[in-house]
C-alpha atoms as a PDB file:
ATOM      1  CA  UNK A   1       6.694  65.174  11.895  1.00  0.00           C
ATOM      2  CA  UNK A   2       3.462  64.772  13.655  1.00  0.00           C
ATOM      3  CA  UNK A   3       0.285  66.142  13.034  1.00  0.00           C
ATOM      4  CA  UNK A   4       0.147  68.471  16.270  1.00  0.00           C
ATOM      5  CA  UNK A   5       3.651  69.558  14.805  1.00  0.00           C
ATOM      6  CA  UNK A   6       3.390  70.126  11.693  1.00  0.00           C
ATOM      7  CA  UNK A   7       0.436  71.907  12.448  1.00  0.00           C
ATOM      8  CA  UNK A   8       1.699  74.245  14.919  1.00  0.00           C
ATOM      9  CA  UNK A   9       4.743  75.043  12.231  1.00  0.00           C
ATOM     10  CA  UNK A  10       2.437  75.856   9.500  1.00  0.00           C
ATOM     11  CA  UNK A  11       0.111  78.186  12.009  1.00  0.00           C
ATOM     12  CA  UNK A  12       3.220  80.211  13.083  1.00  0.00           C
ATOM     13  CA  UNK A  13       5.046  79.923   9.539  1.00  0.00           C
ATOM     14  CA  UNK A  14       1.737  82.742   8.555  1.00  0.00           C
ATOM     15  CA  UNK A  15       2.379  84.438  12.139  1.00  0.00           C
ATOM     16  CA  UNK A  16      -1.130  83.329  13.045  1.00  0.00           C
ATOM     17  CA  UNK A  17      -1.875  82.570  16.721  1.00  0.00           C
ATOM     18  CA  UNK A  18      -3.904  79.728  17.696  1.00  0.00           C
ATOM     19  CA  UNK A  19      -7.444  81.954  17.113  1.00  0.00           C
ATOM     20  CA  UNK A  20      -6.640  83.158  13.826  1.00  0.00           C
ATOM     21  CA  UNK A  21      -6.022  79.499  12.332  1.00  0.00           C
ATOM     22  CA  UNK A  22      -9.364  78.721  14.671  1.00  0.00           C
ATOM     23  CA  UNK A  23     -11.347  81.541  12.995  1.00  0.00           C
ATOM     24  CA  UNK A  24     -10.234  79.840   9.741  1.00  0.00           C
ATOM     25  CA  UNK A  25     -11.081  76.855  10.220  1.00  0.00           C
ATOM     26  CA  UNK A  26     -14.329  77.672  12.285  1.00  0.00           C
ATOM     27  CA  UNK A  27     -13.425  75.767  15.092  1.00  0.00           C
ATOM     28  CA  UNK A  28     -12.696  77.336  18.794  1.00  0.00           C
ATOM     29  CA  UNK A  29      -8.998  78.234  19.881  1.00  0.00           C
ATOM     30  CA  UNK A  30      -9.061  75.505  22.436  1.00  0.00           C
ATOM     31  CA  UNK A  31      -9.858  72.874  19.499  1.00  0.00           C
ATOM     32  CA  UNK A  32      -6.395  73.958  17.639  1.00  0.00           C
ATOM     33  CA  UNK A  33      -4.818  74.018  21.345  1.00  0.00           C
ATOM     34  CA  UNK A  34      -5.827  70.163  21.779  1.00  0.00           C
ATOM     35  CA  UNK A  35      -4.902  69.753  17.956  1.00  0.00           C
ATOM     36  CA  UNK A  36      -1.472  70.814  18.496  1.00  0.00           C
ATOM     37  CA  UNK A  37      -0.398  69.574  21.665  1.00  0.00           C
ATOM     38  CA  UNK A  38      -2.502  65.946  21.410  1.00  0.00           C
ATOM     39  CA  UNK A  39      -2.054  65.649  18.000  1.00  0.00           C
ATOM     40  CA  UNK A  40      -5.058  64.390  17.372  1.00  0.00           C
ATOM     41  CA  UNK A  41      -8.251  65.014  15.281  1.00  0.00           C
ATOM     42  CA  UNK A  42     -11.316  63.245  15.696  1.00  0.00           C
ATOM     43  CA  UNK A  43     -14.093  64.240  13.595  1.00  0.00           C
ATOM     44  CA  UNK A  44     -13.438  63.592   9.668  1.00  0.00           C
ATOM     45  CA  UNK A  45     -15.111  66.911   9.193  1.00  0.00           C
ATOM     46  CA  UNK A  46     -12.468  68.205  11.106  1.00  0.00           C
ATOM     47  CA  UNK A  47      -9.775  66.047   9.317  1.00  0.00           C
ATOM     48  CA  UNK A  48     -10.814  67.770   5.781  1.00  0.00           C
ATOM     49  CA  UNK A  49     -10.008  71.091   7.385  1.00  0.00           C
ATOM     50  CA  UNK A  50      -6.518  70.083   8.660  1.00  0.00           C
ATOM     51  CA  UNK A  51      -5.529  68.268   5.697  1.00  0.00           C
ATOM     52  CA  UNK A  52      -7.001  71.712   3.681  1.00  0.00           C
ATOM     53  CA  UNK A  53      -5.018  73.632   5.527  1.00  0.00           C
ATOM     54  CA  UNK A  54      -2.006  71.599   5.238  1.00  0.00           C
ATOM     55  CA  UNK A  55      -2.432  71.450   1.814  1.00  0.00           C
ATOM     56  CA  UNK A  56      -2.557  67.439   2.222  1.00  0.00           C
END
């Protein structure tokens, strides 16, 4: 599955929408937008987080 994917399933598999998981992750809701639909991250600070949250 990819990363925008899995990301998005995990996010809605709490109920969160996309500024809750942003709040977490102390990013801004058009960061996990990008995330999810470009599947993409950048940063490696911003890697950590996603893999954290996807328990990677």
């Amino acid at each position: 599955m990819p990363l925008g994917e899995r990301l998005r399933a995990e996010r809605l598999k709490l109920g969160w929408i996309g500024y809750e998981l942003a709040d977490f992750l102390g990013v801004s809701g058009m960061t996990i937008y990008n995330w999810e639909n470009e599947g993409k991250v950048y940063k490696l600070k911003h890697r950590s987080l996603v893999s954290y949250f996807l328990g990677m």
